[in-house]
N, C-alpha and C. Protein backbone atom coordinates (compact mmCIF):
# COMPACT_ATOMS: atom_id res chain seq x y z
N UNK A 1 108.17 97.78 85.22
CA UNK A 1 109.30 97.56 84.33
C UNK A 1 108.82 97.59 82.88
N UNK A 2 109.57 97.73 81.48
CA UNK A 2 109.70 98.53 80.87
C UNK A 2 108.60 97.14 80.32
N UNK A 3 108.79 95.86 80.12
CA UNK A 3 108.85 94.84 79.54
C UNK A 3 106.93 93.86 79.88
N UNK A 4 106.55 94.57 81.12
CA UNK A 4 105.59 94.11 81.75
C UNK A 4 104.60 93.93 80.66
N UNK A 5 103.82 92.68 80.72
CA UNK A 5 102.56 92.31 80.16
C UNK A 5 101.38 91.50 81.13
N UNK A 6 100.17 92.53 81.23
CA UNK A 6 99.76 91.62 81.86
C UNK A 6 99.53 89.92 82.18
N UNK A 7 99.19 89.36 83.25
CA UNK A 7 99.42 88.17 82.89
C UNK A 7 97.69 87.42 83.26
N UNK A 8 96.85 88.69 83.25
CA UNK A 8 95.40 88.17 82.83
C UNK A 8 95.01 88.08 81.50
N UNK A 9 94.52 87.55 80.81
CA UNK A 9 94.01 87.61 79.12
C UNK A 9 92.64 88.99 79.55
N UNK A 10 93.02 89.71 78.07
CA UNK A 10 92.50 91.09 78.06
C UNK A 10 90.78 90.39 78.33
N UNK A 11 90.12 89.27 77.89
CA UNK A 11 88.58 88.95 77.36
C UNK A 11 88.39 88.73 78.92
N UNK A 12 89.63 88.34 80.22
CA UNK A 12 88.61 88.33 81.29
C UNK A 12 89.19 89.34 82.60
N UNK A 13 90.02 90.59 81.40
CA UNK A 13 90.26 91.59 82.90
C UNK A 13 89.27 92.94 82.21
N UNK A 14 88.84 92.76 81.05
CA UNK A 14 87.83 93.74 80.48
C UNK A 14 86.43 94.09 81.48
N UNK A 15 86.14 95.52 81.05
CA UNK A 15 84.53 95.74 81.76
C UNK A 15 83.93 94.77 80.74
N UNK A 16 82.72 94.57 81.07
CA UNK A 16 81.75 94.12 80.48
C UNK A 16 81.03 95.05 79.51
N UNK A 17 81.08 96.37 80.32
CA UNK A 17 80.02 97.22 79.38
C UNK A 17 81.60 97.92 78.45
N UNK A 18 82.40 97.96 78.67
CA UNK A 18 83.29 98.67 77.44
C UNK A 18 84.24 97.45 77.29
N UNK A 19 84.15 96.72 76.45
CA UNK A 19 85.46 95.56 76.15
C UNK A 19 86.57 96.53 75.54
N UNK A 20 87.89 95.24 75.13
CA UNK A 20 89.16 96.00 75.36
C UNK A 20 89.26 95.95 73.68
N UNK A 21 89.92 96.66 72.83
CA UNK A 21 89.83 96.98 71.36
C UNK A 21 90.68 94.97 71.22
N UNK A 22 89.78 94.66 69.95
CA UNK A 22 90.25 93.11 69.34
C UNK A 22 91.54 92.86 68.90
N UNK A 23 91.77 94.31 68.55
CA UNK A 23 93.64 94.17 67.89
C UNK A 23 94.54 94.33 68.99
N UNK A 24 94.00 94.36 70.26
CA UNK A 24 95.07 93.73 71.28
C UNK A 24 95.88 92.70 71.03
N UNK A 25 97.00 92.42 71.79
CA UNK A 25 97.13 91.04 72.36
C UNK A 25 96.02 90.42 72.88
N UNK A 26 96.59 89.17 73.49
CA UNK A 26 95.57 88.45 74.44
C UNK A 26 96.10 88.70 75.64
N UNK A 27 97.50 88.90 76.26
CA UNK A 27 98.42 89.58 77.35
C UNK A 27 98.46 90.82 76.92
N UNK A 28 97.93 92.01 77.12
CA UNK A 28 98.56 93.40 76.63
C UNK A 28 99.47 93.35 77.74
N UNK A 29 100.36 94.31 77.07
CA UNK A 29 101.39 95.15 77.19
C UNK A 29 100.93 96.52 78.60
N UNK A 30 101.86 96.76 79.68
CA UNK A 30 100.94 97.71 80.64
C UNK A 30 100.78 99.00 79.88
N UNK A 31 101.56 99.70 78.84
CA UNK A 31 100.86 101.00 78.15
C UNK A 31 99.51 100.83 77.25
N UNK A 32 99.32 99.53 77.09
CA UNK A 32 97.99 99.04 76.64
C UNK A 32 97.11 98.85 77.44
N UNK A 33 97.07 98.76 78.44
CA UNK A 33 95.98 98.66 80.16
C UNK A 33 95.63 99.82 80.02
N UNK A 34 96.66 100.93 80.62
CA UNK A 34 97.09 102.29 80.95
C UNK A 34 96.57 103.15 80.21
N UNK A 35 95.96 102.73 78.69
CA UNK A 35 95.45 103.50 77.84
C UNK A 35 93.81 102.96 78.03
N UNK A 36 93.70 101.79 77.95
CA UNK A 36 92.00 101.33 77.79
C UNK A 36 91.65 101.78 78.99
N UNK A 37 92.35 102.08 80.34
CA UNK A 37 91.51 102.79 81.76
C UNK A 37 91.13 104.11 81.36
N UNK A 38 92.30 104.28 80.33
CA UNK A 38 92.22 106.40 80.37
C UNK A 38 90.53 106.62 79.66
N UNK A 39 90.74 105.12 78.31
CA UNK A 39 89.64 105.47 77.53
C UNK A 39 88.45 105.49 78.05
N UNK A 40 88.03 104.36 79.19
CA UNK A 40 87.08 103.82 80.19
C UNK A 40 86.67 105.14 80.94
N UNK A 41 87.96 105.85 81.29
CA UNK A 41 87.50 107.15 82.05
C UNK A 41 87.11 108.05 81.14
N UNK A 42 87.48 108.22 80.05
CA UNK A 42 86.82 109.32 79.32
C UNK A 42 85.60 109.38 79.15
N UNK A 43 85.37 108.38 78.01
CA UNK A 43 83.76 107.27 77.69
C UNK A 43 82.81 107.75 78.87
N UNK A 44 82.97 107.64 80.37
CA UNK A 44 81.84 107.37 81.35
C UNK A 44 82.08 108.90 81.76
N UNK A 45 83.03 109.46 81.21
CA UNK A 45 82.97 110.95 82.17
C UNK A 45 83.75 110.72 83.90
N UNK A 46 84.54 110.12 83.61
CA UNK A 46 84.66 110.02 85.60
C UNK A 46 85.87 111.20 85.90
N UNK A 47 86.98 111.81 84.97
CA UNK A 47 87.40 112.62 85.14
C UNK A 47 86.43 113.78 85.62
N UNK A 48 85.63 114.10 85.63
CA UNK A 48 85.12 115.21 86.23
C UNK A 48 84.54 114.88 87.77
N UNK A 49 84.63 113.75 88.17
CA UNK A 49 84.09 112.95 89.76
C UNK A 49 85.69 112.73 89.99
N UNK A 50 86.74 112.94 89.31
CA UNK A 50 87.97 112.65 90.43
C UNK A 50 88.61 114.01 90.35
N UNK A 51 89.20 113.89 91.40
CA UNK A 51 90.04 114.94 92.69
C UNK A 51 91.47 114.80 91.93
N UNK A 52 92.00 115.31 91.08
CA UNK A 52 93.55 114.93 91.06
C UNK A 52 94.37 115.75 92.07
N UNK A 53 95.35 114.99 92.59
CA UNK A 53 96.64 115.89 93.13
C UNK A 53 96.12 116.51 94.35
N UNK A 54 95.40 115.97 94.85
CA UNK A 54 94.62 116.14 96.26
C UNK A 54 95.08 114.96 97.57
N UNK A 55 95.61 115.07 98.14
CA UNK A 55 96.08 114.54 99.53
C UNK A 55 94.66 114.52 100.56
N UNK A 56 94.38 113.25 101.01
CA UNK A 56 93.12 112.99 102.15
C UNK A 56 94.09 113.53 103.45
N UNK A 57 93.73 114.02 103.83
CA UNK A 57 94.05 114.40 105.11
C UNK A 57 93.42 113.59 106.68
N UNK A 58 91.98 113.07 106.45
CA UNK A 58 91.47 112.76 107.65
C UNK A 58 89.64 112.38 106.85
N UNK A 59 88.96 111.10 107.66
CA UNK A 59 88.16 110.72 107.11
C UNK A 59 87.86 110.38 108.64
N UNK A 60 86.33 111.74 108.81
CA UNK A 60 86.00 111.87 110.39
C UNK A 60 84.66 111.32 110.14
N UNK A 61 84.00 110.11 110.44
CA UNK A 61 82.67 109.93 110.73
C UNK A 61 81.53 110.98 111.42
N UNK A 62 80.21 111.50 110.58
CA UNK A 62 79.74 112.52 111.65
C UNK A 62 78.87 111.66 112.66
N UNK A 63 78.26 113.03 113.44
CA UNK A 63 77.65 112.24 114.77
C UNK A 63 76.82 111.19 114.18
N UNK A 64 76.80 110.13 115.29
CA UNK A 64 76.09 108.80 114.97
C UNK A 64 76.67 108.03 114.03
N UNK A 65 77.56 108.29 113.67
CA UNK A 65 78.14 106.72 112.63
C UNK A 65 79.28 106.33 113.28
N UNK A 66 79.58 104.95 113.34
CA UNK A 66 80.11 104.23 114.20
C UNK A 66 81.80 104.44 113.25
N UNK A 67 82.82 104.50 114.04
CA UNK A 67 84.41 104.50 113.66
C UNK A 67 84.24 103.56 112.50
N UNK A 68 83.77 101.89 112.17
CA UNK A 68 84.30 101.35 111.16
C UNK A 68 83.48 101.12 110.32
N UNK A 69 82.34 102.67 109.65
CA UNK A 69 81.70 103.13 108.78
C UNK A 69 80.28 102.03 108.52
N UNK A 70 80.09 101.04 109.59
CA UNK A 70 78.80 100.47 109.54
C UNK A 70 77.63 101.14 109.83
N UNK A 71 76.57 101.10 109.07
CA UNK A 71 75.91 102.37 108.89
C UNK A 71 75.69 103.84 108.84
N UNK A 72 77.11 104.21 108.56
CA UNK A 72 77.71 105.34 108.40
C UNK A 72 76.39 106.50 107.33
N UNK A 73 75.71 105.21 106.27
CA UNK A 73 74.98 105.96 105.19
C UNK A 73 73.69 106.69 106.14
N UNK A 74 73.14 105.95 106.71
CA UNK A 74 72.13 106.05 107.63
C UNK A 74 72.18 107.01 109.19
N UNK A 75 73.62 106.66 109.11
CA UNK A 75 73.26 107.83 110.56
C UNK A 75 74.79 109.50 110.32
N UNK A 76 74.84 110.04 108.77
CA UNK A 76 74.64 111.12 108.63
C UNK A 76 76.30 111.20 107.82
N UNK A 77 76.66 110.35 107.23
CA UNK A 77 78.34 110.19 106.76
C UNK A 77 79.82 110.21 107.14
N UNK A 78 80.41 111.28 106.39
CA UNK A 78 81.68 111.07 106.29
C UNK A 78 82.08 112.53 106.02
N UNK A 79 83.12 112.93 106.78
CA UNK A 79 83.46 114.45 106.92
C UNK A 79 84.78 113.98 106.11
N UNK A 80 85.34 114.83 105.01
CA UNK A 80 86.53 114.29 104.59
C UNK A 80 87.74 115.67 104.14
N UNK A 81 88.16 115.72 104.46
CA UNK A 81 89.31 116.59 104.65
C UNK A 81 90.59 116.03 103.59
N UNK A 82 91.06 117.60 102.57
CA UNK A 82 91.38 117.29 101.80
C UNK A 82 92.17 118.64 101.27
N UNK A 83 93.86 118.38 100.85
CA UNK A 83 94.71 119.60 100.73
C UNK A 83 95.18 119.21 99.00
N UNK A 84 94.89 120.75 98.45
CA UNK A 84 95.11 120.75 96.89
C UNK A 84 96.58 120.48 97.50
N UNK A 85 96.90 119.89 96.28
CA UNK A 85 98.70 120.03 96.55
C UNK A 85 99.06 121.00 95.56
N UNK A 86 98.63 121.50 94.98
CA UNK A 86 99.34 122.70 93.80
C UNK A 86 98.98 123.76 94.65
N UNK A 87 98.11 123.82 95.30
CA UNK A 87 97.84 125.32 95.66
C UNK A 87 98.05 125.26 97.20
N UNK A 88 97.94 124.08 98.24
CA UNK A 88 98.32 123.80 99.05
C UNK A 88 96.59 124.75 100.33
N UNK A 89 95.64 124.59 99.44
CA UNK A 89 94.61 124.94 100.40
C UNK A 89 93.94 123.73 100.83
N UNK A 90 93.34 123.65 101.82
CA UNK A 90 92.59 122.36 102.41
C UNK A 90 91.34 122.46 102.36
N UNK A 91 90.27 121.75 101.96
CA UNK A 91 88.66 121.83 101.91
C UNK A 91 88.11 120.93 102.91
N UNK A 92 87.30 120.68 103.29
CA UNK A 92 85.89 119.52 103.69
C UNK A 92 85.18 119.59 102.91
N UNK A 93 84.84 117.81 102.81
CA UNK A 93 83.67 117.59 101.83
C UNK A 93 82.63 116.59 102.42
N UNK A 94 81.58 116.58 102.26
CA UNK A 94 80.63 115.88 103.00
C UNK A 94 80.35 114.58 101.97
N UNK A 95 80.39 112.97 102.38
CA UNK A 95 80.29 112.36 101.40
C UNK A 95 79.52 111.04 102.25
N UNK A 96 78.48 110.29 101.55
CA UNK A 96 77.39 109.35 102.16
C UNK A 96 78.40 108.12 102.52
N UNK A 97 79.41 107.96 102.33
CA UNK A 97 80.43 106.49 102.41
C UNK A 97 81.64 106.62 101.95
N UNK A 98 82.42 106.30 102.50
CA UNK A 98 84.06 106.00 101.95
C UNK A 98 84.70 104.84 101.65
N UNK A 99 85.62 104.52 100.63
CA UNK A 99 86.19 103.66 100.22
C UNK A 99 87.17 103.76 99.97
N UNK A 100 88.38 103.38 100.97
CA UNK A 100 89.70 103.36 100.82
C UNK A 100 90.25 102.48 100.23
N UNK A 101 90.70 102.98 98.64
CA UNK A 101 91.86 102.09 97.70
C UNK A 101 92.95 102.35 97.78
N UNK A 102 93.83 102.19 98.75
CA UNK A 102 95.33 102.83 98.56
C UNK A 102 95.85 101.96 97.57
N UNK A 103 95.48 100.69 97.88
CA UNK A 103 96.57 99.78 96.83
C UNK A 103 97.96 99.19 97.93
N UNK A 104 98.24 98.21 97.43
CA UNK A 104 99.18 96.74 97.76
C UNK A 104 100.79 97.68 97.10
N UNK A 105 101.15 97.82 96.05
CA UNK A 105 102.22 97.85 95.41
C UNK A 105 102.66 99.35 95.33
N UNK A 106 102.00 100.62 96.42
CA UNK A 106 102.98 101.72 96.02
C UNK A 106 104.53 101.51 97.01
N UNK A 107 104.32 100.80 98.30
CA UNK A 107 105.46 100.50 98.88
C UNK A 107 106.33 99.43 98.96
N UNK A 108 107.15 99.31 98.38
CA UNK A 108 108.29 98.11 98.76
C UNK A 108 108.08 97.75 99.57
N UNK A 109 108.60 96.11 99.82
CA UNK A 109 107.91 95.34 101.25
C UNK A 109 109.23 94.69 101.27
N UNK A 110 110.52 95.05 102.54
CA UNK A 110 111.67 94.66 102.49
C UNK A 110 111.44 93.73 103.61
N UNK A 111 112.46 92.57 103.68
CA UNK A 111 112.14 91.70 105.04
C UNK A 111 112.57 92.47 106.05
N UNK A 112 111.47 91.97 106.98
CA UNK A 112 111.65 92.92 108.88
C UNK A 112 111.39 91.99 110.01
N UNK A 113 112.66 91.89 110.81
CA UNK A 113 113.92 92.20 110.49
C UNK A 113 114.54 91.83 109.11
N UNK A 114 115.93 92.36 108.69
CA UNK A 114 116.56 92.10 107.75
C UNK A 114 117.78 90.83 108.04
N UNK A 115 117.34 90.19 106.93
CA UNK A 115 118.01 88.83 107.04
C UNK A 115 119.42 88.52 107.67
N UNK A 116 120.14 87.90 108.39
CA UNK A 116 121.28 87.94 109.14
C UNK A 116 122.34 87.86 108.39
N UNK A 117 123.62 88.35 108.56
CA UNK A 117 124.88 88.11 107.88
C UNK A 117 124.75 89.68 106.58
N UNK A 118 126.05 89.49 106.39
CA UNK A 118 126.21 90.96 104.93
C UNK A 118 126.47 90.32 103.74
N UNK A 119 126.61 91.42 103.13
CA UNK A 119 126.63 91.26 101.50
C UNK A 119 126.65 92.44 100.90
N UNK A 120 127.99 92.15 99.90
CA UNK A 120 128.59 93.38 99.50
C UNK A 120 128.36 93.49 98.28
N UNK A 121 127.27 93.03 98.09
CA UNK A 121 126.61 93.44 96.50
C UNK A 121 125.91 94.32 96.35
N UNK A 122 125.40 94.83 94.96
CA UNK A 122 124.01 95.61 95.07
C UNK A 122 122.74 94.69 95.04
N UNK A 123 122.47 95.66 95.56
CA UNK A 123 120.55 95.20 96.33
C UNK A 123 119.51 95.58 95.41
N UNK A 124 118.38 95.71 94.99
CA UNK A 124 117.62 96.24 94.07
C UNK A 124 116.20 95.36 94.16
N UNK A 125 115.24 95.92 94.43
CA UNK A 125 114.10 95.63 95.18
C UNK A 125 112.91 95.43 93.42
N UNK A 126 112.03 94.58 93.91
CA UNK A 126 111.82 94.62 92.25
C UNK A 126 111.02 95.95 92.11
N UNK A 127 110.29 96.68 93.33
CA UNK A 127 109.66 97.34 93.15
C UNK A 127 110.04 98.55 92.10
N UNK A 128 111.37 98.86 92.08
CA UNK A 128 112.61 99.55 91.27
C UNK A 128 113.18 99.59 90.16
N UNK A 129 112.87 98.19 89.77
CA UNK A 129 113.45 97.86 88.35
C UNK A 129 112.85 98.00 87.56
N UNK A 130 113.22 98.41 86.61
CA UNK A 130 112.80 99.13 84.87
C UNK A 130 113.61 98.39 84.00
N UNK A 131 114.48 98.13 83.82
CA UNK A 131 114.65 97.02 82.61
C UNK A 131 116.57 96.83 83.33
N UNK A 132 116.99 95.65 81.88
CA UNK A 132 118.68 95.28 82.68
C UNK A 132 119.53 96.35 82.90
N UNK A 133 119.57 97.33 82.51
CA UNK A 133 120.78 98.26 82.77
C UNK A 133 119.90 99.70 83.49
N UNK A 134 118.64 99.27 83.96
CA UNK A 134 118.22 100.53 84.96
C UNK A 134 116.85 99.96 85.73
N UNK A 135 117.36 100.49 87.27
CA UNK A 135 118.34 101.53 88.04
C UNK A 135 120.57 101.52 87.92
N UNK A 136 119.80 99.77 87.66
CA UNK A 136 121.50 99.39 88.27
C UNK A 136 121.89 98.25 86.96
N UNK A 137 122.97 98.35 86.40
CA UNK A 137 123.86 97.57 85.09
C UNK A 137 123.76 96.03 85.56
N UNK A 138 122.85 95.39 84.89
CA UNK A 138 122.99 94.00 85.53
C UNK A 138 123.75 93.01 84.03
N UNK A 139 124.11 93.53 83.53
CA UNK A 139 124.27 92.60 82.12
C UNK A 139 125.92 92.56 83.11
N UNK A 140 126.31 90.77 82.49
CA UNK A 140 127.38 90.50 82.95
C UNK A 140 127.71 89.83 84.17
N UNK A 141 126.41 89.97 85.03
CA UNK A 141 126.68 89.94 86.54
C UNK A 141 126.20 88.90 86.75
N UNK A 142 126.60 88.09 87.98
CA UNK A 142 126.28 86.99 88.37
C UNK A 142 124.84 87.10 89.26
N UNK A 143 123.58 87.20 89.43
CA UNK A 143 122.46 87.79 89.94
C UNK A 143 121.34 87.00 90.51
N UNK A 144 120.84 86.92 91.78
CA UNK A 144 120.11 85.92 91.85
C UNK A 144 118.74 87.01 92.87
N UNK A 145 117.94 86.29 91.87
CA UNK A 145 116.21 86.87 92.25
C UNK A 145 115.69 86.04 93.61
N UNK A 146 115.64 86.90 94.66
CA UNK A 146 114.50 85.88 95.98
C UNK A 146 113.16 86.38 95.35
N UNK A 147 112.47 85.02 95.31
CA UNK A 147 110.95 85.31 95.22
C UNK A 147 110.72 84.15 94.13
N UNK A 148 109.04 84.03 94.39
CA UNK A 148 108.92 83.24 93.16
C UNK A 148 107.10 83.71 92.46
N UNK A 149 107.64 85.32 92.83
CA UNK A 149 106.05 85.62 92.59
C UNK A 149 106.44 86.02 90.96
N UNK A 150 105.00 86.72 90.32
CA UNK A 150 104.23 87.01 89.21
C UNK A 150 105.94 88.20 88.83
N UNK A 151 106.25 89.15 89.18
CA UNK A 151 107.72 90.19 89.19
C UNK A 151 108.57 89.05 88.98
N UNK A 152 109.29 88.52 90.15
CA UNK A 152 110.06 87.87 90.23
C UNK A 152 110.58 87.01 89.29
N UNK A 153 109.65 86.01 88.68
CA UNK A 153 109.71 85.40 87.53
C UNK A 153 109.50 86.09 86.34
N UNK A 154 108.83 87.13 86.13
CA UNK A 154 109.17 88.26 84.85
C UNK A 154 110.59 88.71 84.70
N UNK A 155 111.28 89.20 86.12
CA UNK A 155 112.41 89.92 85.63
C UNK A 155 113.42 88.67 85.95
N UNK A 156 113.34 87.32 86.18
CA UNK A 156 114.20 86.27 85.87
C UNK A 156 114.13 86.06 84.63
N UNK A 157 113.22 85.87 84.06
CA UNK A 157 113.25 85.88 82.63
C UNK A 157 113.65 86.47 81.89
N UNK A 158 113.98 87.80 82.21
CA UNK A 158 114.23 89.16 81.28
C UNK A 158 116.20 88.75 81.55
N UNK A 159 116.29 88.96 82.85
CA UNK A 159 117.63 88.61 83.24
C UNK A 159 118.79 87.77 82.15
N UNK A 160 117.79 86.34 81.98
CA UNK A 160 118.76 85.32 82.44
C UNK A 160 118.65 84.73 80.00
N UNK A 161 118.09 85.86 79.35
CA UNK A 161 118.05 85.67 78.32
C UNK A 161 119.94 85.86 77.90
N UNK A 162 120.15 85.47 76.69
CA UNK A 162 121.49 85.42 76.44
C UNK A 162 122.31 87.24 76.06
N UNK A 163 123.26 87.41 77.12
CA UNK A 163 123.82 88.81 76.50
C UNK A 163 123.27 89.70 77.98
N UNK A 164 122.48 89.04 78.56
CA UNK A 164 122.20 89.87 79.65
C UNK A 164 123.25 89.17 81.08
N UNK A 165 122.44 88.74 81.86
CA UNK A 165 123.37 88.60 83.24
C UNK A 165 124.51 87.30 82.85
N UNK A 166 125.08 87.01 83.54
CA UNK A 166 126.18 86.20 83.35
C UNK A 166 125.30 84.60 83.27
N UNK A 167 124.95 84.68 84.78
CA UNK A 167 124.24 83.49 85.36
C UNK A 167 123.09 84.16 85.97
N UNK A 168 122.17 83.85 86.13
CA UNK A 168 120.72 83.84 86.71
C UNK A 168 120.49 82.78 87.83
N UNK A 169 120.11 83.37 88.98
CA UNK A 169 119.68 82.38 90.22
C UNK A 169 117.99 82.74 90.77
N UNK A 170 117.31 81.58 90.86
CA UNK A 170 116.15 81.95 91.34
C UNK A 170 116.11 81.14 92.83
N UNK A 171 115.45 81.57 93.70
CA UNK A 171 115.80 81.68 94.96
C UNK A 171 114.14 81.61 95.84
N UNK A 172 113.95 80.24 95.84
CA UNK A 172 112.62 80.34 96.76
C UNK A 172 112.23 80.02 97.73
N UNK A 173 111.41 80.42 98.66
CA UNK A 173 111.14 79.51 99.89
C UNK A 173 110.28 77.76 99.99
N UNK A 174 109.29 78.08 98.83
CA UNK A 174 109.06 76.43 98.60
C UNK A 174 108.71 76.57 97.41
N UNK A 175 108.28 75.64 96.38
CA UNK A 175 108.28 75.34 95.20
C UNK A 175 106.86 75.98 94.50
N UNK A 176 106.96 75.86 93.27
CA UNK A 176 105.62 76.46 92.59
C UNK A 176 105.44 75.75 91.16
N UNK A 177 104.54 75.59 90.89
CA UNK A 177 104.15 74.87 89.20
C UNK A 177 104.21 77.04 88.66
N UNK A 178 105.07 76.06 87.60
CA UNK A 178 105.23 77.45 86.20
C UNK A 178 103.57 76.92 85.20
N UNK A 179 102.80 77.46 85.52
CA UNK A 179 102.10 77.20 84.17
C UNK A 179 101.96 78.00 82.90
N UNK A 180 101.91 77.54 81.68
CA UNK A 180 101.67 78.09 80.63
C UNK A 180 100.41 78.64 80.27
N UNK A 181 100.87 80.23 79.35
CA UNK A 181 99.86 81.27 79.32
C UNK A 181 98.61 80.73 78.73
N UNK A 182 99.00 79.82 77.51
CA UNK A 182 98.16 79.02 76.82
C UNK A 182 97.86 77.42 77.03
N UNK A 183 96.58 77.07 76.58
CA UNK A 183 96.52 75.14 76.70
C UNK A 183 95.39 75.12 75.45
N UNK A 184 95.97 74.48 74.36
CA UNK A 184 95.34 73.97 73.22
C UNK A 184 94.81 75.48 72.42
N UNK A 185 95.43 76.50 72.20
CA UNK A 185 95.82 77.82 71.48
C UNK A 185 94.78 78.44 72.41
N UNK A 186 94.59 79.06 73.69
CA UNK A 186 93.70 79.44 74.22
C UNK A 186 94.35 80.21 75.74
N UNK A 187 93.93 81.15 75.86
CA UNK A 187 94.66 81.57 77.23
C UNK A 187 93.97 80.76 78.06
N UNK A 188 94.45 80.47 79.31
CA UNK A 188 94.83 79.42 80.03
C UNK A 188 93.26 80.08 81.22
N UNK A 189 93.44 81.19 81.62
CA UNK A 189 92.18 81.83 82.33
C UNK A 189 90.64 81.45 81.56
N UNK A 190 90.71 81.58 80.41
CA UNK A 190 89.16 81.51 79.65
C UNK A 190 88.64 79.84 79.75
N UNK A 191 89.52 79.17 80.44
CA UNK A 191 88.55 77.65 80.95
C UNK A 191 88.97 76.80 79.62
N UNK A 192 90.25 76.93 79.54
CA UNK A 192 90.46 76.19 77.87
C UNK A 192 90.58 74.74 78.42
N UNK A 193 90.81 74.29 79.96
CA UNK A 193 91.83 73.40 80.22
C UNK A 193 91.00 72.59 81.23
N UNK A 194 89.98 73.13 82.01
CA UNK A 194 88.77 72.20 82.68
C UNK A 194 87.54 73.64 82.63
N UNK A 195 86.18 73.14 82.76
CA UNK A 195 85.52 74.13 82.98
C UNK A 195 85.33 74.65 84.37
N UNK A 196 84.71 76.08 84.40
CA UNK A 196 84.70 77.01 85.07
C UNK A 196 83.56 76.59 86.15
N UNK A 197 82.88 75.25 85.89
CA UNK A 197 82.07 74.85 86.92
C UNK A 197 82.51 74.14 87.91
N UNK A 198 83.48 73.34 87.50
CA UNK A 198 84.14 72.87 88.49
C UNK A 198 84.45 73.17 89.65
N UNK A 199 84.44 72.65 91.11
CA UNK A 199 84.60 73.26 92.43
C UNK A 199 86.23 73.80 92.07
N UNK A 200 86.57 75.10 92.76
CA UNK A 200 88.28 75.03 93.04
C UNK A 200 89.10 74.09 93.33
N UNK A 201 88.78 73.41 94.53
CA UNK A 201 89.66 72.70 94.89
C UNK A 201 90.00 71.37 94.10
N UNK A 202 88.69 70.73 93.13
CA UNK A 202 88.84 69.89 92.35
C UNK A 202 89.75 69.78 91.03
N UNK A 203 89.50 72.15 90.35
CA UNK A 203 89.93 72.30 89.27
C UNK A 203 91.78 72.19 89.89
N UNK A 204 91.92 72.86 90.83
CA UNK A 204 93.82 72.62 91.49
C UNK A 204 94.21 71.11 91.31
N UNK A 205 93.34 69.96 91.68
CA UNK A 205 93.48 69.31 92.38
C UNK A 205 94.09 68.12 90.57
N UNK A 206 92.73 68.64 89.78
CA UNK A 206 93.10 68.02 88.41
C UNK A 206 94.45 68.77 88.04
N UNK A 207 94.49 69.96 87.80
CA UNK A 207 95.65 71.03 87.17
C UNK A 207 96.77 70.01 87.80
N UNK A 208 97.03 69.48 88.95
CA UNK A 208 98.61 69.04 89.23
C UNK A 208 98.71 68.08 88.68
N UNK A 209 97.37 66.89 88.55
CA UNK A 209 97.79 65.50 88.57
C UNK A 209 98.02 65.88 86.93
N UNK A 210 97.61 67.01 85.81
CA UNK A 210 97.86 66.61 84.76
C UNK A 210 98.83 67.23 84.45
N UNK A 211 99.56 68.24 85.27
CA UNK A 211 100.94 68.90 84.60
C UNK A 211 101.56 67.98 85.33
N UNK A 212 101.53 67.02 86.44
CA UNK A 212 102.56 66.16 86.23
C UNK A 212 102.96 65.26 85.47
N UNK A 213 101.78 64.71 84.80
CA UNK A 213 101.71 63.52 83.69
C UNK A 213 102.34 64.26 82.41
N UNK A 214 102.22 65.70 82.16
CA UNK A 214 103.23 66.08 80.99
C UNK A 214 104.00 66.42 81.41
N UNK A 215 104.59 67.29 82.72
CA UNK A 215 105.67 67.60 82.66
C UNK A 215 106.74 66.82 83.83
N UNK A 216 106.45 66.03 84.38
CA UNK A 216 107.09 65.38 85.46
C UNK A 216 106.97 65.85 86.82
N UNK A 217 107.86 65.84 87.97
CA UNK A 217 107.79 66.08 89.37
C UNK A 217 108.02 67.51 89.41
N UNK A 218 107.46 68.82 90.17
CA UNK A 218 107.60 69.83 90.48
C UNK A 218 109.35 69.97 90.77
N UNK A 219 109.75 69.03 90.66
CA UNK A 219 111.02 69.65 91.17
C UNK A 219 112.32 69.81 90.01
């Protein structure tokens, strides 16, 4: 969506060996990500090691390497099969190991089965949404978001500002602490708020007892 900012601080989603330019934000903006990867790829040369617009077809272990690529390096690789899509020819390529990144977020994840009873509204999946009036005119409308993830609460927010939806409903299965991006002018990730030595379960365990003492009961 049109509006997205990351919600890591740029100082700890940066490489190490190329940091992110200082006149960022501390949240960039995703055409600000989208540009420091392009630059990252330029800088190291990796455009010339990627395949664009190429479809995997099949990733055949050769003789002696076991189906779920454990010692695959050692007993002779990875046969990998692969169709240009512009030109629509198919190659093999011989490669020491594979690593499948498809990624979490190219498919919508609708409930299955679909929830009981109808509804004669429009539907709109967040995976879809680009800002209030696209795909679908939400200014005016009475609208309520299921979810209470990292999306969900972005485009409630965007929603439920004045001039946009009528009313705003957020809609969850159990409760969640909202925390703030910042604690004492500092993004909230860089350890502004307990240090980074701390066990996890201790740093959670402080984080509630003290957002309850400022902000009251989760509910």
């Amino acid at each position: 969506y049109r509006s997205l900012h990351i919600n890591t601080s740029r100082q700890c989603m940066e490489f190490r060996d190329f940091p992110m330019p200082d006149h960022l934000p501390d949240f960039p903006h995703h055409r600000h990500v989208a540009a420091y990867f392009e630059s990252y790829a330029r800088h190291f040369g990796l455009h010339e090691s990627i395949r664009f617009e190429h479809e995997v077809l099949s990733c055949r272990p050769l003789a002696g390497s076991p189906p779920g690529g454990a010692g695959a390096l050692d007993a002779g690789g990875w046969a990998v099969t692969v169709r240009d899509l512009k030109t629509g020819k198919t190659q093999e390529h011989l490669f020491d190991g594979v690593l499948v990144a498809n990624g979490h977020h190219w498919d919508p994840a609708w409930p299955d089965p679909p929830p009981p009873g109808s509804f004669h509204g429009e539907v709109l999946h967040s995976h879809g949404y680009v800002d209030p009036t696209t795909p679908l005119d939400l200014r005016g409308k009475r609208v309520v978001v299921v979810g209470m993830g990292n999306s969900a609460m972005d485009i409630a927010a965007e929603l439920c500002r004045p001039g946009v939806a009528e009313r705003l409903f957020l809609s969850s299965r159990r409760g969640a602490w909202i925390l703030p991006k910042y604690i004492r002018g500092k993004p909230l990730d860089q350890g502004s708020l307990f240090p980074h030595w701390l066990p996890g379960k201790l740093r959670r365990r402080l984080v509630t007892r003290g957002f309850t003492l400022l902000f009251g009961r989760m509910s």
